[in-house]
Protein backbone atom coordinates (compact mmCIF):
# COMPACT_ATOMS: atom_id res chain seq x y z
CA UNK A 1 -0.93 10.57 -41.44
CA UNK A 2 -1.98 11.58 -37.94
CA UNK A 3 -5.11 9.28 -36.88
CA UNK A 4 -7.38 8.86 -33.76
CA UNK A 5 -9.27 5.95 -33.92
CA UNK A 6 -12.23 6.03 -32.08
CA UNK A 7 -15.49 3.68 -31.75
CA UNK A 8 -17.58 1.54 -29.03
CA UNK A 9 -16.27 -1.78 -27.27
CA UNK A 10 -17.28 -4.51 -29.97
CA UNK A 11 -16.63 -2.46 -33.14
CA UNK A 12 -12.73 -3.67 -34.19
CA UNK A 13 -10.71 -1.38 -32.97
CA UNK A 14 -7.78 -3.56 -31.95
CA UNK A 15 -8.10 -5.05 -35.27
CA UNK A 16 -8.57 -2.53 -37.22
CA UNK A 17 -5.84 -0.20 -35.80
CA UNK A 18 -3.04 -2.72 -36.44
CA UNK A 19 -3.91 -3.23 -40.05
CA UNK A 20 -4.62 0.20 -40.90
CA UNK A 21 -0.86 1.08 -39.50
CA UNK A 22 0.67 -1.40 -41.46
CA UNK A 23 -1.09 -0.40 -44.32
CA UNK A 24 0.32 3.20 -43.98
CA UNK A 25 3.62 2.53 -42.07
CA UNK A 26 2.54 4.42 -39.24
CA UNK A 27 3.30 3.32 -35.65
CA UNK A 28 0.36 1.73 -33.96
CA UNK A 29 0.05 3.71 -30.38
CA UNK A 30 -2.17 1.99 -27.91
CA UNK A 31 -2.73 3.05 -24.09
CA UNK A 32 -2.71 -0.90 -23.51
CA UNK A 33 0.33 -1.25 -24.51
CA UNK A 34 1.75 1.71 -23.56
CA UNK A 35 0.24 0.98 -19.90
CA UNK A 36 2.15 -2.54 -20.60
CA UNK A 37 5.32 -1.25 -21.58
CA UNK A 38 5.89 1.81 -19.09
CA UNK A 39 5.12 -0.78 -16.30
CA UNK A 40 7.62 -3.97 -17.51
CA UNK A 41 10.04 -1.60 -18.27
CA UNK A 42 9.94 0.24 -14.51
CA UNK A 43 9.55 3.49 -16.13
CA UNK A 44 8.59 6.18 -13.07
CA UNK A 45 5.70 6.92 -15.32
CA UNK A 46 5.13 3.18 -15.20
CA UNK A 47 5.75 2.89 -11.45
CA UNK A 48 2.90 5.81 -10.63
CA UNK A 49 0.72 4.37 -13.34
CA UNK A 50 0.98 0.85 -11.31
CA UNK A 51 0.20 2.01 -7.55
CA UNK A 52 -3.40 3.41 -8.99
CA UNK A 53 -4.14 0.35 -10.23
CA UNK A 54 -3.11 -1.75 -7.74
CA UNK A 55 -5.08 0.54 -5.51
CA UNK A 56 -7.86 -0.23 -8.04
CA UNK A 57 -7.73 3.11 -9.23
CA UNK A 58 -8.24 4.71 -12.31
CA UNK A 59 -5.01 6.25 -13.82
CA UNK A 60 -5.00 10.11 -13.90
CA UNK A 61 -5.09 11.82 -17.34
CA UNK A 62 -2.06 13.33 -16.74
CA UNK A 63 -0.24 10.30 -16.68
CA UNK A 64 -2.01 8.67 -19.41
CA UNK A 65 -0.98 11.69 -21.60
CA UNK A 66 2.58 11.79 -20.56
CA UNK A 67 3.03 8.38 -21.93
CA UNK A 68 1.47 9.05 -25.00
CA UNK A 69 3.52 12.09 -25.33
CA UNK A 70 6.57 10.29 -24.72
CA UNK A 71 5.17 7.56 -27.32
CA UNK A 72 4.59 10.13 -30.01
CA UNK A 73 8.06 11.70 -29.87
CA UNK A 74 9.60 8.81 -30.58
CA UNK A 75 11.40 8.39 -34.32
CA UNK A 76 9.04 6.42 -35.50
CA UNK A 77 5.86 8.05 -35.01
CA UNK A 78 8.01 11.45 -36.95
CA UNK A 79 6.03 10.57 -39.80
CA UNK A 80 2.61 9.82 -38.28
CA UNK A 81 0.86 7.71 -36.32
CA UNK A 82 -2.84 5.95 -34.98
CA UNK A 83 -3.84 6.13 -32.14
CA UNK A 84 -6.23 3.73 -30.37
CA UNK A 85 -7.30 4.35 -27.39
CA UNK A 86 -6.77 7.57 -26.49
CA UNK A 87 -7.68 10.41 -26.38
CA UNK A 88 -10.54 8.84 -24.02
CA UNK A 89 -12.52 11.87 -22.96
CA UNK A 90 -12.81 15.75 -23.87
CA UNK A 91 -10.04 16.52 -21.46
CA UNK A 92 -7.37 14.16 -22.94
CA UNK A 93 -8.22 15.11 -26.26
CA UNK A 94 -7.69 18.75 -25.43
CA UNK A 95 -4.26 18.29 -24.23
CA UNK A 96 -3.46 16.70 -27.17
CA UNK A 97 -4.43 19.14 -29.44
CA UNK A 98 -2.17 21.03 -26.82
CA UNK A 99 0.86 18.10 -27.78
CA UNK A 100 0.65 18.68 -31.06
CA UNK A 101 0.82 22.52 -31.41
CA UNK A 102 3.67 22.54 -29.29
CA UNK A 103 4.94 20.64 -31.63
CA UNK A 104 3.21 22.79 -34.64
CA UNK A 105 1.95 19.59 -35.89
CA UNK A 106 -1.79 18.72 -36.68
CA UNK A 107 -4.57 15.46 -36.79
CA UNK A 108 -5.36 14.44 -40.47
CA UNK A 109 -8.38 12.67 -39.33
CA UNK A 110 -10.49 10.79 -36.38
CA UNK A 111 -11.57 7.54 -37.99
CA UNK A 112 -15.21 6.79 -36.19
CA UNK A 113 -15.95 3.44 -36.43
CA UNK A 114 -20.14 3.08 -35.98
CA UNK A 115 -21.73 -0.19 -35.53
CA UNK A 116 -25.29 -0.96 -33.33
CA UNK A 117 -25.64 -0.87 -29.71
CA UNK A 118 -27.12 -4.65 -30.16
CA UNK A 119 -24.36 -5.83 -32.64
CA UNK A 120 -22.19 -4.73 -29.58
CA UNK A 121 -23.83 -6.60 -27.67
CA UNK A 122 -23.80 -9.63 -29.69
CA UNK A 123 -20.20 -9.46 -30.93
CA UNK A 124 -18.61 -9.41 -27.31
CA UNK A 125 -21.64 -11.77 -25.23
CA UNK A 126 -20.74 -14.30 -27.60
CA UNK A 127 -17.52 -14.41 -27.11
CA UNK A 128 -15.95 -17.97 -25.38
CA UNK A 129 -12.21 -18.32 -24.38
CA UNK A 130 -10.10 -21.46 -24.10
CA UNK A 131 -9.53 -21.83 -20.43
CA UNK A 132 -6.27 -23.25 -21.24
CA UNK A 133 -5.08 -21.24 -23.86
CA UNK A 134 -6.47 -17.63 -24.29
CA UNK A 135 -5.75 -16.97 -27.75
CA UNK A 136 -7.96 -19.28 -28.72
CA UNK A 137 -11.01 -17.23 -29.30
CA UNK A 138 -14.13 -18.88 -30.33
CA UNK A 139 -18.02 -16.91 -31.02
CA UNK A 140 -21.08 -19.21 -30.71
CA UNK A 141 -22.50 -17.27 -33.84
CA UNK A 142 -19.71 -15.86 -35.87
CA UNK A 143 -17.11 -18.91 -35.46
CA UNK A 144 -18.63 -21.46 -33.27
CA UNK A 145 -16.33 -24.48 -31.43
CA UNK A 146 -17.29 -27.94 -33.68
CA UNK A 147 -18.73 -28.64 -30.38
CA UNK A 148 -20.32 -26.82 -27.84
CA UNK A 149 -18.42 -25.70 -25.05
CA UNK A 150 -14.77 -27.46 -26.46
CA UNK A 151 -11.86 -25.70 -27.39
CA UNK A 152 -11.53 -27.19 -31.26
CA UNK A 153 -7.53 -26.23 -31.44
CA UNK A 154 -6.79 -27.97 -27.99
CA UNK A 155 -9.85 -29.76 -26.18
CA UNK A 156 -9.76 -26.66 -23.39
CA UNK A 157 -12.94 -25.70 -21.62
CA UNK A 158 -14.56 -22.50 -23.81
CA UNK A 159 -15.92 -19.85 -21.02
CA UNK A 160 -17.22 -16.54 -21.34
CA UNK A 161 -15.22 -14.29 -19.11
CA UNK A 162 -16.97 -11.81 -16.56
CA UNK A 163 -16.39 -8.83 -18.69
CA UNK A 164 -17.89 -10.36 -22.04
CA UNK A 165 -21.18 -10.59 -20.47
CA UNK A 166 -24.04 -8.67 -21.51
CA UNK A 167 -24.83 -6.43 -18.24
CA UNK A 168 -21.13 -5.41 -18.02
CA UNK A 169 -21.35 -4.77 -21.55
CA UNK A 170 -24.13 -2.74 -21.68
CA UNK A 171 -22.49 -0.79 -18.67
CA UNK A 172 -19.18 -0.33 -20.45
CA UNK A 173 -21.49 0.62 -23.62
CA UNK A 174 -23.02 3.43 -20.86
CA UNK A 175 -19.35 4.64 -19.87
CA UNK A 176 -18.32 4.75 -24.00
CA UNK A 177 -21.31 6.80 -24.13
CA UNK A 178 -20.97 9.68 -21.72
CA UNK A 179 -17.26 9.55 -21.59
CA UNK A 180 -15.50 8.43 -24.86
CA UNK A 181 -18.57 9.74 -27.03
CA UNK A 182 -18.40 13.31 -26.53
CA UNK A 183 -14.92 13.30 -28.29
CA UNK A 184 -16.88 12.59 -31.92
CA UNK A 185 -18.24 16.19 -31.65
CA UNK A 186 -15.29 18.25 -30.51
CA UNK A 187 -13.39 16.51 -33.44
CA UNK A 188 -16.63 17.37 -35.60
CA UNK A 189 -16.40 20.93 -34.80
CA UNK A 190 -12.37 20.75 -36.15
CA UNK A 191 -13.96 19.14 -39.63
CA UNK A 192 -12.04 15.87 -38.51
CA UNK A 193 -14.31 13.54 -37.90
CA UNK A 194 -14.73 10.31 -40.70
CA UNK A 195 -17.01 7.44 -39.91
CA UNK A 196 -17.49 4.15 -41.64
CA UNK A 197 -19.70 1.14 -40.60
CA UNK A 198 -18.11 -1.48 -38.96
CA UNK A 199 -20.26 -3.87 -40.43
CA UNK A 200 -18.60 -6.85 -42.87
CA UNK A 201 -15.77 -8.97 -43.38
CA UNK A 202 -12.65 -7.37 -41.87
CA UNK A 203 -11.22 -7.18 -45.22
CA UNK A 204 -14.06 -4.77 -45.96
CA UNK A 205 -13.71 -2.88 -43.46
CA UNK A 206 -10.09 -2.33 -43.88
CA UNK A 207 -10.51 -1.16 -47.58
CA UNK A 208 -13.91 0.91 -46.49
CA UNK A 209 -11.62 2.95 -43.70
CA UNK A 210 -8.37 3.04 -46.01
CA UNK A 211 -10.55 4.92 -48.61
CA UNK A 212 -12.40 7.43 -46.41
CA UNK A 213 -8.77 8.31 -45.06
CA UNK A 214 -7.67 8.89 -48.53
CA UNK A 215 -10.76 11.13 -49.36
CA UNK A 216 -9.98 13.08 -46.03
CA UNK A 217 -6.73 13.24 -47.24
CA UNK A 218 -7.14 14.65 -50.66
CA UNK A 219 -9.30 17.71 -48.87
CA UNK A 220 -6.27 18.74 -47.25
């Protein structure tokens, strides 16, 4: 299968995209890591991608679809793949509808993931970080620290970082809104479009989205 995952900050994405791919044995095709790889790797696609942002720039859409172009005709992703992450706007996912003709090649579906603007909210603002080892990710709701504040796995400092709090996410919820957004009804207009809540155990989730892409499937 050929999948777009799309959905607001908060709603899973990251998690959801790598267990959906496993589950289907489809490469998992992120713009993080492709912006990751293309600039370890010194790539001139890497190299341009790396002076706008250290000029604190945003990376043109060209380049952003040349490396997912490159990605996608790669071996692996011959049989299908998810993306996450892009396209990011109307534009991007014009040109690649535009990829994939050339290619004579088509989208089985654009999994939607919906969940409320406050449970957003809530998800990332509660979010603390171990201040000596990021990976350890606490929530002072869903999985609180055994105490407040204390990293349980390594007695770190918990922090909320800059990004997780709720002005800038309510502004990055804005940006989802009149950039990312928009994508949801030029895929609707295709008949591509599946959403499932994003609500429940990740488990749920998992088996709620695997099912919807089978029923999408079947139409076909």
């Amino acid at each position: 299968m050929r999948i777009v995952l799309v959905g607001p900050p908060g709603a899973g994405k990251g998690t959801q995209a790598v267990r959906l791919a496993e589950k289907l044995r489809i490469p998992h095709i992120s713009t993080g890591d492709l912006f990751r790889a293309n600039i370890s790797r010194q790539t001139e696609l890497g190299k341009l991608a790396k002076s706008y942002m250290d000029a604190g720039n945003l990376v043109p859409d060209e380049v952003t679809i040349a490396m997912a172009k490159d990605r996608m005709e790669q071996p692996d992703a011959a049989g299908g793949f998810l993306l996450d992450g892009f396209p990011r706007n109307v534009p991007q996912a014009e040109a690649l509808d535009a990829l994939l003709q050339e290619e004579r090649i088509n989208l089985d579906a654009v999994l939607d993931l919906e969940v409320p603007e406050d449970e957003v909210v809530k998800r990332i603002a509660g979010r603390r970080i171990c201040r000596k080892d990021s990976s350890h990710v606490f929530h002072v709701t869903y999985s609180p620290a055994k105490k407040e504040g204390v990293c349980d796995v390594c007695g770190g400092e918990l922090y909320q970082r800059d990004d997780d709090s709720e002005d800038t996410v309510r502004k990055r919820l804005e940006v989802y809104h009149t950039q990312t957004e928009p994508i949801i009804d030029y895929y609707k207009a295709q008949g591509l479009v599946v959403t499932i809540s994003s609500l429940g155990p990740v488990d749920e989730i998992t088996r709620r989205a695997l099912e919807a892409l089978k029923r999408e499937d079947a139409t076909k």
